[in-house]
Protein backbone atom coordinates (compact mmCIF):
# COMPACT_ATOMS: atom_id res chain seq x y z
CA UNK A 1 18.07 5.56 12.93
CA UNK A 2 16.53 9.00 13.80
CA UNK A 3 13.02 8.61 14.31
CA UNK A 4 10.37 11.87 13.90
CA UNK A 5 6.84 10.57 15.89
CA UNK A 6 3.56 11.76 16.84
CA UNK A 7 1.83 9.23 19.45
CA UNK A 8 -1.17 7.60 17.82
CA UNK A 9 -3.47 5.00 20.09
CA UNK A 10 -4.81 1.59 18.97
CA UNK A 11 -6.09 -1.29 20.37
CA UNK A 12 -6.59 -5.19 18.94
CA UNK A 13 -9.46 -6.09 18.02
CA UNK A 14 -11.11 -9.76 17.58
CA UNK A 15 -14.04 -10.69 15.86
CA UNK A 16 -15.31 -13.80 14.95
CA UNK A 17 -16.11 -14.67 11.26
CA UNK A 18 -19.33 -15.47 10.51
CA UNK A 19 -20.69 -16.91 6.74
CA UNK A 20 -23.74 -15.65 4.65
CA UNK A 21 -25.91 -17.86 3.02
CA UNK A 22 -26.02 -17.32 -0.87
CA UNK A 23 -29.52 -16.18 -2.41
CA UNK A 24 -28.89 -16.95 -6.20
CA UNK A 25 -30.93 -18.07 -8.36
CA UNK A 26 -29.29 -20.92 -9.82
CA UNK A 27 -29.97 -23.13 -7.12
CA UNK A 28 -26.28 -24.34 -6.66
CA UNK A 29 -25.77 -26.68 -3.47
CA UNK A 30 -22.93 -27.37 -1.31
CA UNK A 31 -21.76 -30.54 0.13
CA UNK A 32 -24.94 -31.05 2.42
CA UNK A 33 -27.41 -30.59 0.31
CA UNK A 34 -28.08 -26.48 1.27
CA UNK A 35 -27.56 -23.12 -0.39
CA UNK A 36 -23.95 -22.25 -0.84
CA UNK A 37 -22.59 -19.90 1.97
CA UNK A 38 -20.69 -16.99 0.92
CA UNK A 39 -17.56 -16.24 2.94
CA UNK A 40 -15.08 -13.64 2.93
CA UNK A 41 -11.34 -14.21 3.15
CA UNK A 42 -8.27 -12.06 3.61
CA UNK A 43 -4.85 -12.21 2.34
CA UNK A 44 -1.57 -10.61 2.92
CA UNK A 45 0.05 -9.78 -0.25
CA UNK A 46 3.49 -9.39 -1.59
CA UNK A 47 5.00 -8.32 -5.01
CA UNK A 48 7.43 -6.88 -7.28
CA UNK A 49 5.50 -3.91 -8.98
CA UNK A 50 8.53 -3.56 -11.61
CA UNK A 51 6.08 -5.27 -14.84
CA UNK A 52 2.78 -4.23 -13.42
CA UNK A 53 0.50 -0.96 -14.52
CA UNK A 54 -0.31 -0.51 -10.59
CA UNK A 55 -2.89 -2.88 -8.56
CA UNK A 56 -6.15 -2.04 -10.35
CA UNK A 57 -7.11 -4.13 -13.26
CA UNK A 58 -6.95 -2.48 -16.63
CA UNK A 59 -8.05 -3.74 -19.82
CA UNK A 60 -4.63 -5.02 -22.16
CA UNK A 61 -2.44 -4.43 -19.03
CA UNK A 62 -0.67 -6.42 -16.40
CA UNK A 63 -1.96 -5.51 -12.95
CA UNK A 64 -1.57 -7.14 -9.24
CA UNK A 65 -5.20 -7.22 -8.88
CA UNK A 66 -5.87 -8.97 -12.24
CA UNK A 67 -2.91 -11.50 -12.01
CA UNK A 68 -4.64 -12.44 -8.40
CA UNK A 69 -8.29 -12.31 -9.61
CA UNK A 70 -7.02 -15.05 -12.27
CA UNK A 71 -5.91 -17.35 -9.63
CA UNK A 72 -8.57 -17.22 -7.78
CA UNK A 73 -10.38 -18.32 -10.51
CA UNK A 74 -8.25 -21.35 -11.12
CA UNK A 75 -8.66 -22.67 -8.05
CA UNK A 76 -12.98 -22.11 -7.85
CA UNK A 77 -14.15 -21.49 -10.75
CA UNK A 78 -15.48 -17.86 -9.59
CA UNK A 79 -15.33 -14.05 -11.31
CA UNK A 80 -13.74 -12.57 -8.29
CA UNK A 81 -12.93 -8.92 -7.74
CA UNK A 82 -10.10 -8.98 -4.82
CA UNK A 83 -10.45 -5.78 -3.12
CA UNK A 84 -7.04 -4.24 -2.32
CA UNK A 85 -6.50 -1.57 0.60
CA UNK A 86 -3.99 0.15 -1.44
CA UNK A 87 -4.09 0.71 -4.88
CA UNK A 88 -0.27 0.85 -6.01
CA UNK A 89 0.76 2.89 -8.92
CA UNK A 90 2.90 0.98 -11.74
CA UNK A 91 6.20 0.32 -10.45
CA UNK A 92 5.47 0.16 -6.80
CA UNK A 93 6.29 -2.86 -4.55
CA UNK A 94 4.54 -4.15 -1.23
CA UNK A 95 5.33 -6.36 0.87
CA UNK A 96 1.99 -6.20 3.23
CA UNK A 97 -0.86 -5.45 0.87
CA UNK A 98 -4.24 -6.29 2.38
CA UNK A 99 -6.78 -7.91 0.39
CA UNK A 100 -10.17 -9.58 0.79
CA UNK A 101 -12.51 -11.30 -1.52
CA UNK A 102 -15.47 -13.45 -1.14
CA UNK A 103 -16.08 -16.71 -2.51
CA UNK A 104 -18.96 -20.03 -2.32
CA UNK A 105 -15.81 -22.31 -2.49
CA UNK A 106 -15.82 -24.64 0.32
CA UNK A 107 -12.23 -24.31 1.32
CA UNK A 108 -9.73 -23.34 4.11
CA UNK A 109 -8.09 -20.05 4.71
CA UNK A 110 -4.91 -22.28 4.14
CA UNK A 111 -6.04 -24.36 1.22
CA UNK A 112 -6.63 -20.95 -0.38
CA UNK A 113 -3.06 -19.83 0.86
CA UNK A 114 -1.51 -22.62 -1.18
CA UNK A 115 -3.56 -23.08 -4.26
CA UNK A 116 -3.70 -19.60 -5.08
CA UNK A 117 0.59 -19.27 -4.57
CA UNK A 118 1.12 -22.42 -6.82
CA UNK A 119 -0.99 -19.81 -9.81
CA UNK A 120 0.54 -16.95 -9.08
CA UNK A 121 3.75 -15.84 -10.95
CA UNK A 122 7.34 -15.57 -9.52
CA UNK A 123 7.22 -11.64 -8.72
CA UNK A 124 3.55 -12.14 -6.51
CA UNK A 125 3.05 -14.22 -3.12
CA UNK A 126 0.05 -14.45 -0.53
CA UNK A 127 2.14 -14.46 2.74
CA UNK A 128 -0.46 -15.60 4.47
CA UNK A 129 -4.40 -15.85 4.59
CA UNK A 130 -7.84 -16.11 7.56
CA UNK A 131 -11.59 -16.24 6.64
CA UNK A 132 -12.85 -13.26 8.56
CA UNK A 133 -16.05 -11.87 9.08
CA UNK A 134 -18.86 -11.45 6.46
CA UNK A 135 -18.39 -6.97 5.76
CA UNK A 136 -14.76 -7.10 6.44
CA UNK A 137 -13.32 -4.03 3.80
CA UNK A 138 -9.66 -3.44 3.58
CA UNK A 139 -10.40 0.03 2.82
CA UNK A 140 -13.10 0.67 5.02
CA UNK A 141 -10.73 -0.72 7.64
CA UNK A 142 -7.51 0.43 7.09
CA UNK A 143 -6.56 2.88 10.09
CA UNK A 144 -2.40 3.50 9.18
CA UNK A 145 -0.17 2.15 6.39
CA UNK A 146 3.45 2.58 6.53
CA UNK A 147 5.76 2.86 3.05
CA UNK A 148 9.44 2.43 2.88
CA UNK A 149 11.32 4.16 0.20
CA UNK A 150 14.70 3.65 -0.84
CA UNK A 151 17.27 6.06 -2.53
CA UNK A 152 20.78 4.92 -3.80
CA UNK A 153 22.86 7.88 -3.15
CA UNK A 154 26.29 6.52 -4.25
CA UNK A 155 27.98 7.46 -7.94
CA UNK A 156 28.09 3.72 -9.14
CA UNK A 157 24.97 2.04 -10.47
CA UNK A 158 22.99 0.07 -7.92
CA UNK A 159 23.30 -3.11 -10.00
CA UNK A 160 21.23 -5.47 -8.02
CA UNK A 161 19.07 -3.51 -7.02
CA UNK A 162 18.36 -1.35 -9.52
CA UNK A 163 14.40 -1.99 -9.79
CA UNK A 164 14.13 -1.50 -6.41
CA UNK A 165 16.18 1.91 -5.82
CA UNK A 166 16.29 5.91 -6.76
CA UNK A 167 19.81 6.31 -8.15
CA UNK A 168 21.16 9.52 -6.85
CA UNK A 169 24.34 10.11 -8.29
CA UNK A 170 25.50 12.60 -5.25
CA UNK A 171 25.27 12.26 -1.38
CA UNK A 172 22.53 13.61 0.07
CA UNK A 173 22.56 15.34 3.38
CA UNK A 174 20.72 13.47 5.51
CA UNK A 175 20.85 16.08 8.97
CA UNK A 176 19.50 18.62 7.03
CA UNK A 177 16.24 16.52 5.40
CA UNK A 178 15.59 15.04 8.79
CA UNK A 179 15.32 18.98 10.23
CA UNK A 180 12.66 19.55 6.59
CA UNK A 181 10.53 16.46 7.79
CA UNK A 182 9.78 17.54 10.96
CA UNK A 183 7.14 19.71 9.52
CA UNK A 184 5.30 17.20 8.08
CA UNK A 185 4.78 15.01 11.55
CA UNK A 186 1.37 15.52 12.78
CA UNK A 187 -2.20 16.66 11.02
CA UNK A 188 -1.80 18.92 7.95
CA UNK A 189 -3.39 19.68 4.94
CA UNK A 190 -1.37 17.64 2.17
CA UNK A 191 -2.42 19.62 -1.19
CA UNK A 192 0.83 20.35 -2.09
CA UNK A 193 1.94 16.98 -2.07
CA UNK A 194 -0.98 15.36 -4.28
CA UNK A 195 -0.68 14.68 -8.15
CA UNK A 196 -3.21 16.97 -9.85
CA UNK A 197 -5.53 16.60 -10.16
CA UNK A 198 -7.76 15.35 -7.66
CA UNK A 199 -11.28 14.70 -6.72
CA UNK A 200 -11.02 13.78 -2.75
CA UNK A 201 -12.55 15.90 -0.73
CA UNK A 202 -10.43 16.62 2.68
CA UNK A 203 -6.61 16.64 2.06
CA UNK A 204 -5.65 16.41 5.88
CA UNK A 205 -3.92 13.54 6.77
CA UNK A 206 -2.01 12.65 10.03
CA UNK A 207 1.58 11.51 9.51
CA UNK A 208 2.68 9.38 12.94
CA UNK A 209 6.13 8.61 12.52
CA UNK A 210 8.50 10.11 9.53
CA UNK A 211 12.29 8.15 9.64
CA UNK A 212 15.00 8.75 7.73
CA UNK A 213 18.33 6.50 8.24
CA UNK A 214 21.13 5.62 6.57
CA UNK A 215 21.49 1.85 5.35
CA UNK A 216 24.08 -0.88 3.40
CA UNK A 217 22.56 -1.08 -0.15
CA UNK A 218 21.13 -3.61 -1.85
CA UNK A 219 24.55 -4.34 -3.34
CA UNK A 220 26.00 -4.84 -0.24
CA UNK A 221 28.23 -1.85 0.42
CA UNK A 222 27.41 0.04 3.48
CA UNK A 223 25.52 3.19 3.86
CA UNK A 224 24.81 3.09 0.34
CA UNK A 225 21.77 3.76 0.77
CA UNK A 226 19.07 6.26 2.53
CA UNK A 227 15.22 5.10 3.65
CA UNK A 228 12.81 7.27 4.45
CA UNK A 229 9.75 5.37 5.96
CA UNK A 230 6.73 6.92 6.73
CA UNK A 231 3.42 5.86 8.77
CA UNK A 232 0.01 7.59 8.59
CA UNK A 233 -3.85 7.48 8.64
CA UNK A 234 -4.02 7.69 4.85
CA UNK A 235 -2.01 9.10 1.92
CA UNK A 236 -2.93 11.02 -1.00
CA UNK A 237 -1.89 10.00 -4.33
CA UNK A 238 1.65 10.10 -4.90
CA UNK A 239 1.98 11.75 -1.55
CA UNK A 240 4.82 9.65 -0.22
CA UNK A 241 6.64 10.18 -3.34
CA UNK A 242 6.29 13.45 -3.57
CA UNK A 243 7.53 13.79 -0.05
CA UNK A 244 10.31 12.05 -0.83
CA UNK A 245 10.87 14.28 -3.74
CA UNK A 246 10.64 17.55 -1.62
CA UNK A 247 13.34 15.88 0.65
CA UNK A 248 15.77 15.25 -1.64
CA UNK A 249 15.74 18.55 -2.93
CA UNK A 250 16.59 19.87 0.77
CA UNK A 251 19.14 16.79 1.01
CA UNK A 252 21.15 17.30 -2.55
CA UNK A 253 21.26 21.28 -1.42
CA UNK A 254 18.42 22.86 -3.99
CA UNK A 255 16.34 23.90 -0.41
CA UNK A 256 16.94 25.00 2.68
CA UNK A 257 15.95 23.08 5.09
CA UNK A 258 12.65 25.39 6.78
CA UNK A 259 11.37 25.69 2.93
CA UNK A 260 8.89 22.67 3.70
CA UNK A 261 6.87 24.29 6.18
CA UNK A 262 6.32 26.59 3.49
CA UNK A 263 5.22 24.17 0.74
CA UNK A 264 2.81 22.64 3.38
CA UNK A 265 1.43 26.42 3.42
CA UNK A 266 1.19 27.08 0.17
CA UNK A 267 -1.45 24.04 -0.40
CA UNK A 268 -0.63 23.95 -4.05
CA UNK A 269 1.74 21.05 -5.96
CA UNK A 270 3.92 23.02 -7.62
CA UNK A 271 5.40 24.62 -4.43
CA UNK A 272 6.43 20.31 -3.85
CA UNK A 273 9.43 19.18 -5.09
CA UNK A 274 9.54 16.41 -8.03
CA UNK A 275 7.47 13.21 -7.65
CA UNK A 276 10.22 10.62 -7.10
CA UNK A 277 9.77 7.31 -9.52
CA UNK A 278 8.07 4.79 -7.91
CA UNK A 279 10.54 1.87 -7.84
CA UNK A 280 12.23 3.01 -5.00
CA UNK A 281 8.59 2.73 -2.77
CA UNK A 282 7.99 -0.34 -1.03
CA UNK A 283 3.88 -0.77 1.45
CA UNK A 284 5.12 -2.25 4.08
CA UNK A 285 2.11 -2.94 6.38
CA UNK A 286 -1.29 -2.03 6.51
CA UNK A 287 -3.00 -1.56 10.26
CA UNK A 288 -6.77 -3.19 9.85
CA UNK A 289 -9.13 -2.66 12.26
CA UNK A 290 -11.80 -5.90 11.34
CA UNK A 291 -14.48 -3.93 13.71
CA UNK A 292 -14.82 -1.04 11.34
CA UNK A 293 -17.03 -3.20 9.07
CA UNK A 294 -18.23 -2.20 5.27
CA UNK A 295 -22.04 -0.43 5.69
CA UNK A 296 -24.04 -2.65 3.90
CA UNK A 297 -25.19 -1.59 0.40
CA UNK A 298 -28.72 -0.67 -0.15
CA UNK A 299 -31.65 -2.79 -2.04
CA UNK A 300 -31.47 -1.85 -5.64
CA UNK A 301 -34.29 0.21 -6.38
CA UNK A 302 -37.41 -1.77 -8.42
């Protein structure tokens, strides 16, 4: 494995949950005899995206966060909104989403861990679960993610893996894309690698580490395939895949291999290459720090 990285500092951090006492008005009790306390959980999340429209619920569709959000209420009863740090585009796997939701329920991080698996389809899993502290925001939080992406660069189909892989039906050059991604290590202004259009504000993101290696394949036949897995502060939309995109084009011989410095100038998405298709990008992990706690909302006005 080559490995392109800009040093980036962190730190563990601990915090101790701590459990807010629920205000409603319906008067519901728990076990001894006082208001319900509300308490926040989070979960680590894993899924097949291949069947889903993305995380975020939509009305008719199947989504990650609405196949969740109805387990949840299986198990308490409760219209829950699980909050996801990423939201996925349809097609997209994970294998370390970060969620958090809060509940009255008066069970364990673990009892939660197993009730909510034994609702949850075969293609979605909570790895594993903790009640943290009352604010804790997987967006707020989130300080790096890191996504995988996979591309089958061999002239037979991928067979087994086919939802999980972009078929390339040529070799790609690998030397050559690893000299294109060093210009995107480091702080830069992503434009050109954002699906239009867009309504963020700042498009500088920090990439830390940008690898590119070859790998067997999902079929089992070696160096079949080639990852590229990137870590960074944040991502725009479709801004892994549309790196990945750009790289191929350099790898497969379209670009040379200093034409990415230029798309990074140009600040505009058609200077990119194509967005690749999103079954070939996996989340991997999501870095939380649980100090960087959600501001809390203001009264509603009367």
């Amino acid at each position: 494995m080559v490995c392109l990285r800009q040093s980036a500092e962190g730190g563990r951090h601990e915090r101790r949950p701590d459990r807010r006492t629920s205000g409603g008005e319906d008067g519901r009790k728990g076990r001894g005899g006082g208001a319900l306390m509300t308490r926040t959980f989070r979960l680590t999340l894993a899924y097949e995206g291949t069947r889903f429209s993305g995380w975020q619920s939509q009305p008719g569709r199947a989504t990650v966060q609405g196949t969740l959000a109805a387990a949840i209420r299986e198990v308490s009863g409760e219209e829950v909104v699980p909050r996801g740090s990423s939201r996925t585009d349809a097609g997209v796997h994970a294998l370390g989403q970060v969620v958090s939701f809060e509940t009255t329920a008066e069970h364990d991080a673990r009892t939660w861990v197993r009730a909510i698996n034994a609702r949850l389809p075969p293609d979605v899993t909570v790895v594993d679960g903790e009640e943290v502290a009352a604010g804790f925001d997987p967006v707020w939080g989130a300080v790096s993610k890191i996504y995988r992406y996979r591309i089958h660069d061999a002239p037979w189909r991928p067979v087994l893996a086919r939802h999980l892989v972009w078929r390339w039906k040529s070799r790609l050059d690998l030397e050559s894309m690893l000299v294109a991604a060093e210009a995107l290590v480091g702080e830069h202004d992503f434009t050109s690698f954002e699906t239009m259009p867009s309504t963020r504000l700042s498009k500088v993101r920090t990439i830390h580490r940008l690898d590119l290696s070859r790998r067997r394949g999902g079929d089992d036949l070696p160096d079949t395939e080639l990852w590229v897995e990137v870590e960074g502060n944040g991502f725009l939309h479709n801004m892994v895949r549309i790196i990945v995109g750009s790289l191929v084009m350099v790898g497969c011989g379209r670009r040379r291999s200093d034409w990415m410095a230029g798309v990074l100038a140009a600040r505009h998405r058609p200077a990119a290459g194509p967005t690749a298709p999103p079954q070939g990008l996996v989340l991997m992990s999501i870095s939380i720090d649980p100090n960087r706690i959600r501001p809390p909302r203001p009264p509603a006005s009367t």
